[in-house]
C-alpha atoms as a PDB file:
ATOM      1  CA  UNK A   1     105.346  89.179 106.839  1.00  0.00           C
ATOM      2  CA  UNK A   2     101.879  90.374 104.944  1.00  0.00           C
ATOM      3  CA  UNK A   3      99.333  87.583 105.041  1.00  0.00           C
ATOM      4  CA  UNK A   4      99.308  86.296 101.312  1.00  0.00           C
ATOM      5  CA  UNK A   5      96.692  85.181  98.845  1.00  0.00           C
ATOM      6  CA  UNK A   6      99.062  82.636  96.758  1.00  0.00           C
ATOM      7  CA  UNK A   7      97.093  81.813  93.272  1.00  0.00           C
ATOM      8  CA  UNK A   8      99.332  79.576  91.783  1.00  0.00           C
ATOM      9  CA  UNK A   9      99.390  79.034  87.742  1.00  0.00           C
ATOM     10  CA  UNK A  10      99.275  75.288  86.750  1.00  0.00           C
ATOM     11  CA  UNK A  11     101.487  74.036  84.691  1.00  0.00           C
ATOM     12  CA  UNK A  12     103.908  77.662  84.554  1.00  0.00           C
ATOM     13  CA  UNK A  13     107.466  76.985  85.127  1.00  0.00           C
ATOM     14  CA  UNK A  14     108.500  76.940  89.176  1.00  0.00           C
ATOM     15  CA  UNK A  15     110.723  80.097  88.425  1.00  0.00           C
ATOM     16  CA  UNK A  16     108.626  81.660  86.103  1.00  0.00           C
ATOM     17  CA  UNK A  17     108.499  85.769  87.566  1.00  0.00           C
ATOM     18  CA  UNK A  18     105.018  86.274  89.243  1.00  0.00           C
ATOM     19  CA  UNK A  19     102.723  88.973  89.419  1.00  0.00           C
ATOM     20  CA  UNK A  20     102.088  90.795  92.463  1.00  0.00           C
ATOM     21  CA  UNK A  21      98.759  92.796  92.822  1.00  0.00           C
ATOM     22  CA  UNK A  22      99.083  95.714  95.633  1.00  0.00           C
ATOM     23  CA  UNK A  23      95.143  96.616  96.560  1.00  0.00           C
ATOM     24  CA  UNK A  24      94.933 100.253  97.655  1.00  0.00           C
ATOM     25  CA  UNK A  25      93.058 101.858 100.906  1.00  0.00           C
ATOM     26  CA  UNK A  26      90.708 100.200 102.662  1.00  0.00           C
ATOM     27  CA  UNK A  27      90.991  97.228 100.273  1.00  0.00           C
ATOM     28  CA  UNK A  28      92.581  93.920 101.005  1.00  0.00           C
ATOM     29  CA  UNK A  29      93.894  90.939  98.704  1.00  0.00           C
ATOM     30  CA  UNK A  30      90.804  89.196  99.014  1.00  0.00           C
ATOM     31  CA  UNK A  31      88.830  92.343  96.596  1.00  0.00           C
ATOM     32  CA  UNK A  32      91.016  91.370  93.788  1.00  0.00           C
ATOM     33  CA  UNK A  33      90.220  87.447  93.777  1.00  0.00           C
ATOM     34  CA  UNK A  34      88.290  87.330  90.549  1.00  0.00           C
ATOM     35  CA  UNK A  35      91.035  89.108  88.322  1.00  0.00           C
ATOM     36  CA  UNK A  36      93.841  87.411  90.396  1.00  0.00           C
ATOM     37  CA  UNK A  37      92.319  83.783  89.245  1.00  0.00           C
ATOM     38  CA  UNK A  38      91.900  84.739  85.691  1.00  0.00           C
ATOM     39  CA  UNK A  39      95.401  85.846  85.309  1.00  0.00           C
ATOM     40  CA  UNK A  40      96.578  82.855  86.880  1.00  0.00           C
ATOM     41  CA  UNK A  41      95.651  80.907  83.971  1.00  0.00           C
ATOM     42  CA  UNK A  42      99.652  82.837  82.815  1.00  0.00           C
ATOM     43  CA  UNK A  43     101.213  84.004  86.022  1.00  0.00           C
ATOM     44  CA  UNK A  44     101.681  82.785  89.281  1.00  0.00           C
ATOM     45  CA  UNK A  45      99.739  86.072  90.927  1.00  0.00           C
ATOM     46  CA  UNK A  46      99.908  86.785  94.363  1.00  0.00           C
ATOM     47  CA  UNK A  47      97.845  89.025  96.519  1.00  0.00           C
ATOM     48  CA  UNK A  48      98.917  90.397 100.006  1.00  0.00           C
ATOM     49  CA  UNK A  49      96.872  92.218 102.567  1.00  0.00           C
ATOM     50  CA  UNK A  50      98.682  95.477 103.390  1.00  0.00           C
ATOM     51  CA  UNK A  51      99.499  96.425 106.687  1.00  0.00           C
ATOM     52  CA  UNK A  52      96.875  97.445 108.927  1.00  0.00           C
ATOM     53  CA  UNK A  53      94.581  95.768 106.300  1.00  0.00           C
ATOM     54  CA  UNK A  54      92.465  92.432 105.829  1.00  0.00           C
ATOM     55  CA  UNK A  55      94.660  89.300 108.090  1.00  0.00           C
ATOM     56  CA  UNK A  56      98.237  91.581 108.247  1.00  0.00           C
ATOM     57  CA  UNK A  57      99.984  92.736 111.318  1.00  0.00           C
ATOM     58  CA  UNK A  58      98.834  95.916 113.177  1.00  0.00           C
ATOM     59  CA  UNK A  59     101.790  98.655 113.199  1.00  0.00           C
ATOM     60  CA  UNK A  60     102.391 102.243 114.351  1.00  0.00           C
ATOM     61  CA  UNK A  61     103.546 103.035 111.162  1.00  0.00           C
ATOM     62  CA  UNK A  62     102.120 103.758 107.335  1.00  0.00           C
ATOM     63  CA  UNK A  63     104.791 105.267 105.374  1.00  0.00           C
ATOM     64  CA  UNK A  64     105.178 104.064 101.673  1.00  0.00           C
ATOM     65  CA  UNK A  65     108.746 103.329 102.753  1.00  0.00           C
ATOM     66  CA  UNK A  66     107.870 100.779 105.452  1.00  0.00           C
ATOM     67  CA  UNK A  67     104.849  99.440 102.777  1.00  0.00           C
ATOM     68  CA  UNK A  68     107.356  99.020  99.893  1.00  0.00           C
ATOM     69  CA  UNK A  69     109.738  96.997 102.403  1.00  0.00           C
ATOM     70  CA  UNK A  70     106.818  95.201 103.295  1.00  0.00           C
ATOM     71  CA  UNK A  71     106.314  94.405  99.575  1.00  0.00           C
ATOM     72  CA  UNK A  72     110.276  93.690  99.205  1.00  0.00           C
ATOM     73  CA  UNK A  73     110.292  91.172 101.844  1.00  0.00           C
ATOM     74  CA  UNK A  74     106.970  89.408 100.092  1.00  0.00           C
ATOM     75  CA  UNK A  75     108.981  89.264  96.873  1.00  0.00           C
ATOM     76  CA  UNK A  76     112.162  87.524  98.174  1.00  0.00           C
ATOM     77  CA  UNK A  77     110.139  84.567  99.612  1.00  0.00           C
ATOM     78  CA  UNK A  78     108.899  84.093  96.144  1.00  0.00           C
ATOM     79  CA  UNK A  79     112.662  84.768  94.446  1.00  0.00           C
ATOM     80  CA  UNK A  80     113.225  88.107  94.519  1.00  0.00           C
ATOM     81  CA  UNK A  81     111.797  89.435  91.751  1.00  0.00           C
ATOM     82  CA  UNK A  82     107.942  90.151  90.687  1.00  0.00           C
ATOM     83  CA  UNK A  83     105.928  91.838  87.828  1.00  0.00           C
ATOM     84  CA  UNK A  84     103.870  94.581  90.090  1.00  0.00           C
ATOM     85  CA  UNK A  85     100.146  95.817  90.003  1.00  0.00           C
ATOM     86  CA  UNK A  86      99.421  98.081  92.697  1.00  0.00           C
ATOM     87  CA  UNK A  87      95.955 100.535  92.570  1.00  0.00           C
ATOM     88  CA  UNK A  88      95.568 104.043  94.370  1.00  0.00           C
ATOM     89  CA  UNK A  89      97.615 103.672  97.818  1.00  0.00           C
ATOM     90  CA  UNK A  90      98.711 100.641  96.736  1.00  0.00           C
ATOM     91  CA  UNK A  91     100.121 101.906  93.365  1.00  0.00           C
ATOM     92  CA  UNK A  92     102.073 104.022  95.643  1.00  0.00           C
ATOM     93  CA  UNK A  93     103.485 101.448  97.588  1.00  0.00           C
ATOM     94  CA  UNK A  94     104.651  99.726  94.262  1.00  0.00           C
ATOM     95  CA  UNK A  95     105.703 103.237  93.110  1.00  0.00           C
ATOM     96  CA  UNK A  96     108.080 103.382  96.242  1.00  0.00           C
ATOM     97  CA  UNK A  97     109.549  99.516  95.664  1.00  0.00           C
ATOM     98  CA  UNK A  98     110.529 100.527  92.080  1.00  0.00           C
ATOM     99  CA  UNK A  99     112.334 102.979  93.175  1.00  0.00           C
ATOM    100  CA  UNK A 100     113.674 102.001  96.172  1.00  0.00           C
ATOM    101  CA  UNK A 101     114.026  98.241  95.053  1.00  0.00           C
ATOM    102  CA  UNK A 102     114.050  98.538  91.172  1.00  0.00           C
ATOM    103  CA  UNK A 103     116.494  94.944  90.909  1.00  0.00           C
ATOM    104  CA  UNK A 104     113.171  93.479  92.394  1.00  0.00           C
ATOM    105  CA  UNK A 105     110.638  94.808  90.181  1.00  0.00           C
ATOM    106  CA  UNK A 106     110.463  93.393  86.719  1.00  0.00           C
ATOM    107  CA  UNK A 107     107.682  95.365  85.549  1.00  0.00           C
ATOM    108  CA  UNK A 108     105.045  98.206  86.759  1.00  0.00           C
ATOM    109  CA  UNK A 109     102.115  98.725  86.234  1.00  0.00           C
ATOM    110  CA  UNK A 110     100.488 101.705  88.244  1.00  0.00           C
ATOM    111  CA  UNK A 111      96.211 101.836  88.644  1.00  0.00           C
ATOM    112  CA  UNK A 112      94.832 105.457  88.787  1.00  0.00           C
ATOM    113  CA  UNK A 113      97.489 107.342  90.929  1.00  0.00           C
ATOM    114  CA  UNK A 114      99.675 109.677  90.308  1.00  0.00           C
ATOM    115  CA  UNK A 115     103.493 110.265  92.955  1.00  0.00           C
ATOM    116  CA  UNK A 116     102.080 113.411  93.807  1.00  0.00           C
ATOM    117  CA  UNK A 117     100.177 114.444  97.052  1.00  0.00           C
ATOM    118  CA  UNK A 118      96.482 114.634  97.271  1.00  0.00           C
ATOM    119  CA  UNK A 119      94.102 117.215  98.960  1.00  0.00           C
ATOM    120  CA  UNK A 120      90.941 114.934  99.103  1.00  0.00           C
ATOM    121  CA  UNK A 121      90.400 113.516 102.769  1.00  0.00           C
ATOM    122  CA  UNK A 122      89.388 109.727 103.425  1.00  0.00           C
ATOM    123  CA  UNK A 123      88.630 110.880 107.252  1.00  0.00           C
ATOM    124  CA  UNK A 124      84.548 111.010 106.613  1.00  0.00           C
ATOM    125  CA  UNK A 125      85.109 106.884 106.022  1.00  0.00           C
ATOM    126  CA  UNK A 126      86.916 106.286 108.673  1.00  0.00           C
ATOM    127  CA  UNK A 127      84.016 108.192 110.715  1.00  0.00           C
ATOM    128  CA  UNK A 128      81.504 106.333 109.301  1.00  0.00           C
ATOM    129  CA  UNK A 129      82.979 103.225 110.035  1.00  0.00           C
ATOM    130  CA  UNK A 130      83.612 103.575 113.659  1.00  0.00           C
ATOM    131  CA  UNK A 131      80.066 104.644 113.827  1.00  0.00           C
ATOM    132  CA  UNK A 132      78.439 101.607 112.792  1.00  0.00           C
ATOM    133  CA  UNK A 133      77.543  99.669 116.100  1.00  0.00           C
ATOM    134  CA  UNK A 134      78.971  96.624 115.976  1.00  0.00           C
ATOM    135  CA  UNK A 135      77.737  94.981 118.981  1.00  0.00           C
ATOM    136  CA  UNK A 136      73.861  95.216 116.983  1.00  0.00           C
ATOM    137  CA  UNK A 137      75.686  93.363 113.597  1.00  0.00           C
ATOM    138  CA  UNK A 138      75.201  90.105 112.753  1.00  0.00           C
ATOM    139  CA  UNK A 139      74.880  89.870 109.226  1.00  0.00           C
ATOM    140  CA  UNK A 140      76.941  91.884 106.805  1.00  0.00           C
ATOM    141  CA  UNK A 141      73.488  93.214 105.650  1.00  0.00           C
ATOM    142  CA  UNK A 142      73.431  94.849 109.089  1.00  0.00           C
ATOM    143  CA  UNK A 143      76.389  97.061 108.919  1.00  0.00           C
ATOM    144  CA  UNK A 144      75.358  97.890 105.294  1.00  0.00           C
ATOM    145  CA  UNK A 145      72.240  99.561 106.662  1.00  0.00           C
ATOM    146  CA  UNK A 146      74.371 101.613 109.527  1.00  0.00           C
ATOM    147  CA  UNK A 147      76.923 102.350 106.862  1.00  0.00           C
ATOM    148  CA  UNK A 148      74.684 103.939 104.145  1.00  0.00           C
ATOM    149  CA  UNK A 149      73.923 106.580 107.037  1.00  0.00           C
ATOM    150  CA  UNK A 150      76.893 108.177 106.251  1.00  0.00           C
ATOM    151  CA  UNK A 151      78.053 106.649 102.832  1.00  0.00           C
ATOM    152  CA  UNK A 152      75.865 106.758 100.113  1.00  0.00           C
ATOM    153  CA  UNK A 153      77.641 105.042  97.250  1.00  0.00           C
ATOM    154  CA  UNK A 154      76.203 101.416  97.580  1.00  0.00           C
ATOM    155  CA  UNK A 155      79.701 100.109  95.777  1.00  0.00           C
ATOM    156  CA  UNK A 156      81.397 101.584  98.696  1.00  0.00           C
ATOM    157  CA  UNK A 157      79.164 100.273 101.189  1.00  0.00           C
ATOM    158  CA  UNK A 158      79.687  96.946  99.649  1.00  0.00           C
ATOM    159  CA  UNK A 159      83.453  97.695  99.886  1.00  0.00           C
ATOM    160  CA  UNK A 160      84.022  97.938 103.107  1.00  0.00           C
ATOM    161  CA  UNK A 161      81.885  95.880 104.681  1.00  0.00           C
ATOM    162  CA  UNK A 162      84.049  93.228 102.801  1.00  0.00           C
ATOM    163  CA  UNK A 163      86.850  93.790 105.484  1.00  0.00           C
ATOM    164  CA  UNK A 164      84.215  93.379 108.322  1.00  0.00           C
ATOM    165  CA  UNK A 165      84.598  90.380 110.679  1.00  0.00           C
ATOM    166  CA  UNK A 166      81.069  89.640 111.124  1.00  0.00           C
ATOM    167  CA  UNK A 167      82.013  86.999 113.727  1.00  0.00           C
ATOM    168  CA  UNK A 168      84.477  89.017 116.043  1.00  0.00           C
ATOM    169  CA  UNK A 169      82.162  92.358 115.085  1.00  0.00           C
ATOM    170  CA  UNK A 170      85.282  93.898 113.997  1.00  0.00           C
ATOM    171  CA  UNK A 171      86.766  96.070 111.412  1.00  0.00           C
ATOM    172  CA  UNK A 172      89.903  94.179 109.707  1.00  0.00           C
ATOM    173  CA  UNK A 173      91.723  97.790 109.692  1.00  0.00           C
ATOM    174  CA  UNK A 174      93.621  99.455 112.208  1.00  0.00           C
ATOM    175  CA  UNK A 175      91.620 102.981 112.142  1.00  0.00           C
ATOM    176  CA  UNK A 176      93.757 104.488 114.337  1.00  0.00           C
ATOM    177  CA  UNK A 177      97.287 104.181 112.329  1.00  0.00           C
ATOM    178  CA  UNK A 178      95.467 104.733 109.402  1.00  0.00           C
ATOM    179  CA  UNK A 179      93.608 107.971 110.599  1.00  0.00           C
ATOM    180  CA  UNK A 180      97.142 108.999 111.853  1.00  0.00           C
ATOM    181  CA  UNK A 181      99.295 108.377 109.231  1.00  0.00           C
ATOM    182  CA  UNK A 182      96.680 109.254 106.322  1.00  0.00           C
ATOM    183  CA  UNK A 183      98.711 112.878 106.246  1.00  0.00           C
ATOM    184  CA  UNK A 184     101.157 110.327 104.423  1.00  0.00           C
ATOM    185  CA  UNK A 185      99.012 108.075 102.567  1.00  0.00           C
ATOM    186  CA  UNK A 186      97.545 111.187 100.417  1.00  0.00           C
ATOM    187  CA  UNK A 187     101.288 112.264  99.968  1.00  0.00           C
ATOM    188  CA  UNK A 188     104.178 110.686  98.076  1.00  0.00           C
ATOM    189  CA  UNK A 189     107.812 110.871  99.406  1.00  0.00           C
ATOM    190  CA  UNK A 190     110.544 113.409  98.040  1.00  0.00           C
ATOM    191  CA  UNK A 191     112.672 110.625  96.849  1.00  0.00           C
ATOM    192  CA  UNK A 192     116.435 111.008  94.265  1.00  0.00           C
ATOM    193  CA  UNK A 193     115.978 107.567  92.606  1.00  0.00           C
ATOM    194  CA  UNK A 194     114.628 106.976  89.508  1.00  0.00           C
ATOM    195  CA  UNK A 195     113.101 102.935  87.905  1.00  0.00           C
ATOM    196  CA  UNK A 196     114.057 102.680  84.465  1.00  0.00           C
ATOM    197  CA  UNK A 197     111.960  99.436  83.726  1.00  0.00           C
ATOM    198  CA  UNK A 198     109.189  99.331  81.796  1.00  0.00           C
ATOM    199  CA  UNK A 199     106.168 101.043  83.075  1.00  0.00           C
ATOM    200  CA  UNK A 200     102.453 101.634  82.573  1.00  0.00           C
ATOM    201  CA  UNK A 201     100.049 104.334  84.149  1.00  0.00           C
ATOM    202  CA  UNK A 202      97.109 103.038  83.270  1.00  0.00           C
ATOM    203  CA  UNK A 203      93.986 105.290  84.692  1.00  0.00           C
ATOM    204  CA  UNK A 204      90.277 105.468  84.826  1.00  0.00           C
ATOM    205  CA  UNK A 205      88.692 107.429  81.522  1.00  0.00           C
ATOM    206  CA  UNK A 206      86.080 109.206  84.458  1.00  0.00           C
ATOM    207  CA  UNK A 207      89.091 109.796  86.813  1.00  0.00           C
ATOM    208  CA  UNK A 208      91.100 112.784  87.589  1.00  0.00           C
ATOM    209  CA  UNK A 209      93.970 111.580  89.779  1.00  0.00           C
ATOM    210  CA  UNK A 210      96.372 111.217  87.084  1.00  0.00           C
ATOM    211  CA  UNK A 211      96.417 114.673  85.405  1.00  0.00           C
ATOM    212  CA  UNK A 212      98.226 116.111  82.613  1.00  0.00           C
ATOM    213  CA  UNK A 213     100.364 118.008  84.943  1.00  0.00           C
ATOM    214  CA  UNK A 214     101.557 114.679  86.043  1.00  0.00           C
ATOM    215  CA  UNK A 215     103.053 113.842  83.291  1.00  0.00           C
ATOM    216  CA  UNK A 216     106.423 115.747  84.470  1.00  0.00           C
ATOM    217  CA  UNK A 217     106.955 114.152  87.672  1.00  0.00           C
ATOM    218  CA  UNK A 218     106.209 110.898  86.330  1.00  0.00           C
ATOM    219  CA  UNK A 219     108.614 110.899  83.922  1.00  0.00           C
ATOM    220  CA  UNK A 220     111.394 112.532  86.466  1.00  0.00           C
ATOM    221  CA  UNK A 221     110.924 109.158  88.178  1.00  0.00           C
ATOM    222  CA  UNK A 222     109.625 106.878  85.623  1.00  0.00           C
ATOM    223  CA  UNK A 223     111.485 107.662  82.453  1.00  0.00           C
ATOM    224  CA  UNK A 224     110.260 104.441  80.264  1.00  0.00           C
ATOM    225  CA  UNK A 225     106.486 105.771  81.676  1.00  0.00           C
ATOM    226  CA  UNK A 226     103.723 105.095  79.232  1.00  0.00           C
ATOM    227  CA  UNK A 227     100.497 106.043  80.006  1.00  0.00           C
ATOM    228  CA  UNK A 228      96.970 104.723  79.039  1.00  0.00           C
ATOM    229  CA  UNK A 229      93.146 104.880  79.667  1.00  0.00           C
ATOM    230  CA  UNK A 230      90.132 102.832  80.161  1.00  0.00           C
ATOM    231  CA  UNK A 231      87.163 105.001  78.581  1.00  0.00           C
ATOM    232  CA  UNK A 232      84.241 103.782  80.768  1.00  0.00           C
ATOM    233  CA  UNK A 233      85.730 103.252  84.139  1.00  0.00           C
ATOM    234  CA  UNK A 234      86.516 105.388  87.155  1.00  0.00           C
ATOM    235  CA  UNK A 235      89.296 105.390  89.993  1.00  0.00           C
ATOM    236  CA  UNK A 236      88.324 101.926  90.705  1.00  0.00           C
ATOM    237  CA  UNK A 237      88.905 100.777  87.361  1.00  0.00           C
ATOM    238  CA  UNK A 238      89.365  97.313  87.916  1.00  0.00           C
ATOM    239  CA  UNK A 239      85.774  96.920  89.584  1.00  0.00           C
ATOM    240  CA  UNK A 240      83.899  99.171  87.078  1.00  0.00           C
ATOM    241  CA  UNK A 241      85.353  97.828  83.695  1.00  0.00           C
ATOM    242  CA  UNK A 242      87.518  94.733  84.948  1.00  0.00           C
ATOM    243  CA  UNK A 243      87.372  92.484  81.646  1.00  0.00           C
ATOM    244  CA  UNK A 244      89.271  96.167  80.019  1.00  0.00           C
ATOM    245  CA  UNK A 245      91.570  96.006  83.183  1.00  0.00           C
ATOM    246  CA  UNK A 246      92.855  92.466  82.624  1.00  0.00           C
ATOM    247  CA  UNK A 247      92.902  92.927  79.404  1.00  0.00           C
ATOM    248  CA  UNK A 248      95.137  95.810  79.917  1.00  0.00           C
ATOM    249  CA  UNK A 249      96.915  93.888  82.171  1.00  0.00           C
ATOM    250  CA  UNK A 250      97.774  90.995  79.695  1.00  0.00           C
ATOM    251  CA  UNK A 251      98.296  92.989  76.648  1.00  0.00           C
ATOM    252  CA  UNK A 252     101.487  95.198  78.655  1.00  0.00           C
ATOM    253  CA  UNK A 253     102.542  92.153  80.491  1.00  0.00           C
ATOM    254  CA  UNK A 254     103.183  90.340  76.986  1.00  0.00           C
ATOM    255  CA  UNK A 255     104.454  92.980  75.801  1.00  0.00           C
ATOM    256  CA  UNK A 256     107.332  92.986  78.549  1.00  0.00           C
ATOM    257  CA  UNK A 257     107.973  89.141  78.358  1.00  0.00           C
END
C-alpha cells in the first residue's frame, strides 16, 4: 500500500467522493501540501507517495500498469471511487486507472501530459543526484550547493532536495528502478480501452507536452476530453501559477458534481 497524505475536509459528508492528487517524477505527496489543504476546505483530498518515491515501498517494477493498481488499491480503502488529479508521470498513472479502472474514477483531470511517448531524457537528474556526496550533507542547504553543479534551475534544486533524508543522508527514490524502468515512464502503454467520464487536459500556457497533434489520441481514449490552458505557467503548472491551478481545479470539479 502507497504511504498516504490523508487531508480530511471538516464537516463533508463521510461518503462524500474524494479527490486524489497523483504527483509526477521525482515528486512525492508531500510537494502538493499547500493546494491539497486548500481544496480540503470541499473535498476530502488525498495524496500518496508513488512507488519508489517519498515513504512508499521499493519495487523492481515502474510500469503505469503496476502504478495505476497501486492507485486502485489506494481508492478502495477510501470506497472505491475517487475524483483524480495526477501531473506529468503521475497524470499517466491516472491516465492508465481510467482506463483500466474507469468504475473507480469519477472524474479526471490530467496536468501537462499527453498518452504519448516522450524523447526528452530525465537520466542527467538522476546523475546529478547520485553525485551529490551525501556523507559531507547535513543541512539541505548542503546538497543544494552539490546539486546546482549539475542542475542549474534553482526551482529544481529546491525540488529535489525536498525528497532528501537529511538525517539518514539518503535520497527517498529508488534510482536504480527508476533509471531502469524510465524507458517506460517517458512512454505510455498500447492499451484497447477507452474512459468515457468526464475529463480535463489542463496544460501549462509555456509548455509543449500536450501538442496539437495530441489531440487525436486523446480523444481515441478520452472521448468526453476537454482541454484547457493556464497562460503564465509552465509544465509545473501547479508550482508556477497555483492560485490558476486550483482554481482550475474547483471550477471543473463543480462542474462534474
Amino acid at each position: 500500500m502507497l504511504t498516504l497524505t490523508d487531508h480530511g475536509a471538516p464537516g463533508r459528508a463521510a461518503d462524500a467522493t474524494p479527490l486524489l492528487i497523483v504527483h509526477g517524477l521525482f515528486g512525492s505527496g508531500r510537494n502538493w501540501g499547500v493546494i491539497a489543504r486548500r481544496l480540503s476546505d470541499d473535498w476530502r483530498v488525498l495524496t500518496p507517495d508513488m512507488r519508489n518515491h517519498g515513504d512508499s515501498p521499493r519495487t523492481e517494477t515502474h510500469s503505469y500498469p503496476d502504478l495505476a493498481a497501486d492507485l486502485a488499491e489506494v481508492i478502495d480503502s477510501v470506497g472505491g471511487r475517487a475524483h483524480v488529479v495526477g501531473h506529468s508521470m503521475g497524470g499517466k498513472a491516472a491516465m492508465m486507472l481510467a482506463l483500466l479502472h474507469p468504475e473507480k474514477v469519477a472524474s479526471l483531470l490530467v496536468a501537462d501530459i499527453a498518452p504519448v511517448s516522450y524523447s526528452h531524457s530525465q537520466q542527467r537528474f538522476i546523475d546529478a543526484m547520485r553525485a551529490v556526496d551525501l556523507t559531507t550533507v547535513t543541512k539541505r542547504s548542503d546538497a543544494v550547493t552539490q546539486l546546482a553543479r549539475h542542475v542549474d534551475d534553482p526551482a529544481l534544486q529546491s525540488f529535489f532536495t525536498q525528497s532528501l533524508d537529511v538525517k539518514a543522508r539518503a535520497w527517498k527514490y529508488n534510482l536504480d528502478t527508476l533509471e531502469r524502468e524510465m524507458p517506460q515512464i517517458l512512454s505510455f502503454p498500447r492499451i484497447d480501452a477507452a474512459y468515457s467520464g468526464p475529463t480535463l487536459f489542463l496544460s501549462g500556457g509555456r509548455s509543449d507536452y500536450v501538442r496539437t497533434e495530441h489531440r487525436d489520441t486523446i480523444r481515441g481514449l478520452f472521448p468526453k476530453a476537454r482541454f484547457a490552458k493556464i497562460p503564465q505557467a509552465g509544465h509545473w503548472l501547479h508550482a508556477d501559477d497555483p492560485r490558476a491551478f486550483e482554481a482550475s481545479v474547483r471550477a471543473f470539479l463543480k462542474a462534474v458534481g
